[in-house]
C-alpha atoms as a PDB file:
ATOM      1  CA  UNK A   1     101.844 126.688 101.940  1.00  0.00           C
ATOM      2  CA  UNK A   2      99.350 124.637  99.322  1.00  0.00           C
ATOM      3  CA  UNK A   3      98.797 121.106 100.021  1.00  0.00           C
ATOM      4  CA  UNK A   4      98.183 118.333  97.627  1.00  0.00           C
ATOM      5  CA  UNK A   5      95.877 115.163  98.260  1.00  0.00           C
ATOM      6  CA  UNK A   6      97.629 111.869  96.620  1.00  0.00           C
ATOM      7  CA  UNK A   7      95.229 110.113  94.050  1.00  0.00           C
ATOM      8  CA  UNK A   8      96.060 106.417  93.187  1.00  0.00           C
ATOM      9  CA  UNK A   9      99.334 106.407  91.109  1.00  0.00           C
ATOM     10  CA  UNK A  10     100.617 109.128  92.255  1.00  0.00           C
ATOM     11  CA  UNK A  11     104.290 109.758  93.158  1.00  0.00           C
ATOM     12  CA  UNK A  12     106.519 112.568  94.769  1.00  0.00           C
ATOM     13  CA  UNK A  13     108.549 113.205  91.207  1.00  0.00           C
ATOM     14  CA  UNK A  14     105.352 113.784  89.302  1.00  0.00           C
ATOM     15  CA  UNK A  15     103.913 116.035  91.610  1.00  0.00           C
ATOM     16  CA  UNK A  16     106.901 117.838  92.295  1.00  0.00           C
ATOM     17  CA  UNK A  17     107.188 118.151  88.475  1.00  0.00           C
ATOM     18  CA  UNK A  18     103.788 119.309  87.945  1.00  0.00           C
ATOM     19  CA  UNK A  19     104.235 121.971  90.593  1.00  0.00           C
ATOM     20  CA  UNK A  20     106.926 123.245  88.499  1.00  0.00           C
ATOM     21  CA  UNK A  21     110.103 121.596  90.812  1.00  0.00           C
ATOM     22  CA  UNK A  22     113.185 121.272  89.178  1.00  0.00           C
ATOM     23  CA  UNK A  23     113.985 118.766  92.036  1.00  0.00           C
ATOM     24  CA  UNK A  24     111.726 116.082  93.906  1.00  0.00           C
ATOM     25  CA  UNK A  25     114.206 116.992  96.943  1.00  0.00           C
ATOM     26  CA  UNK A  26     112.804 120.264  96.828  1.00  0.00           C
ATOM     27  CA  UNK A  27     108.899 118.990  97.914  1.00  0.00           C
ATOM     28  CA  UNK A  28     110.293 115.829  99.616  1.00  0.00           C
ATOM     29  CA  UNK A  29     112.488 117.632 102.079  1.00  0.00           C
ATOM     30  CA  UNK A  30     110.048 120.382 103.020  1.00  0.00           C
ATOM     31  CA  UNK A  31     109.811 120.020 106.658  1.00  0.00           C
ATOM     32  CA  UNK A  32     105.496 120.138 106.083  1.00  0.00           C
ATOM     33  CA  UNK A  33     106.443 116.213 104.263  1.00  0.00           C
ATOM     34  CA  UNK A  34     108.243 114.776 107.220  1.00  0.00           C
ATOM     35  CA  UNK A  35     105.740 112.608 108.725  1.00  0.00           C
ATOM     36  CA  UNK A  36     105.423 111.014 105.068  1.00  0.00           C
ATOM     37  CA  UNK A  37     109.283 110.804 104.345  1.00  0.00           C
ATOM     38  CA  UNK A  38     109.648 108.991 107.747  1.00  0.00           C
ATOM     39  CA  UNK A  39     106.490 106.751 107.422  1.00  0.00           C
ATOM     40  CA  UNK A  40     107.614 105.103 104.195  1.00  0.00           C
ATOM     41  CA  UNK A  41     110.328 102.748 103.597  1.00  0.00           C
ATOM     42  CA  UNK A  42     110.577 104.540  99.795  1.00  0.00           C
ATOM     43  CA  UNK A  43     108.941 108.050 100.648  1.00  0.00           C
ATOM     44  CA  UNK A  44     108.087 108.540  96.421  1.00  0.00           C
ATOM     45  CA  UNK A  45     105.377 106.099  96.865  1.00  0.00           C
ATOM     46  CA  UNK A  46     102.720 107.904  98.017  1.00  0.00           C
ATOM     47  CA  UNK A  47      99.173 105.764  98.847  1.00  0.00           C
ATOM     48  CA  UNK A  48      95.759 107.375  98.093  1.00  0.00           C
ATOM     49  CA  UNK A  49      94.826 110.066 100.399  1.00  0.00           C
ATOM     50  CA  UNK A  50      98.793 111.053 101.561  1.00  0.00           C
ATOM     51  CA  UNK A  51      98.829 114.871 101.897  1.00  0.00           C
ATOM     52  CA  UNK A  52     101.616 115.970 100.265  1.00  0.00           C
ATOM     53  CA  UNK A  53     102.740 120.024 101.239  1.00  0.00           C
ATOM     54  CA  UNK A  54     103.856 122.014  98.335  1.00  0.00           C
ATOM     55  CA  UNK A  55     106.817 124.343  99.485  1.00  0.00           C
ATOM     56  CA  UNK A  56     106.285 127.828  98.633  1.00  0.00           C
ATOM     57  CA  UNK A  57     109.141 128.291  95.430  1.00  0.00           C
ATOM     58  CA  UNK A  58     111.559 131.322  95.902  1.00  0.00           C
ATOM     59  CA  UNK A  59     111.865 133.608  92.852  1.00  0.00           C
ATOM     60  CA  UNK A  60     115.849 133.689  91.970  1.00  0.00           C
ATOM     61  CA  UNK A  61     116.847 137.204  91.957  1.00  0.00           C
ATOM     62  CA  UNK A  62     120.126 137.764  89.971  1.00  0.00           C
ATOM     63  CA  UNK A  63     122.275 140.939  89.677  1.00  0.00           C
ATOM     64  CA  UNK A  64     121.775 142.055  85.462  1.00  0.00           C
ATOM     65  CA  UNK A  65     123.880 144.319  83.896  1.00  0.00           C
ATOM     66  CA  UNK A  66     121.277 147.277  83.691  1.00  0.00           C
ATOM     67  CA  UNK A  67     121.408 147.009  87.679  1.00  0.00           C
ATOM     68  CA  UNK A  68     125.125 147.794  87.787  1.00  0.00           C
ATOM     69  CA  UNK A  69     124.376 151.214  86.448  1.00  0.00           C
END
């Protein structure tokens, strides 16, 4: 699991969106981000220095046509 050090200004959405996230739920409910999520009163404000863990993202696997053959 990656890690991410919190530079002044950063937030939960915009690193969850540059990690590719479709969700800020997605790196805000990863059980590494607990300790942050419980420290904060509003856990997308992250403070200089936070360490922020980057779930590992599952690749969506999908029945296609061609497999049905």
């Amino acid at each position: 699991m990656a890690s991410q050090t919190a530079k002044s200004g950063d937030t939960i959405l915009g690193i969850a969106y540059t990690q590719g996230f479709k969700s800020v739920d997605d790196v805000l409910n990863d059980s590494g981000n607990s300790s942050l999520k419980s420290s904060r009163t509003d856990p997308g404000i992250l403070l200089p220095g936070d360490t922020v863990s980057i779930p590992t993202k599952a690749l969506l696997q999908s029945p296609s046509p061609i497999d049905a053959s």
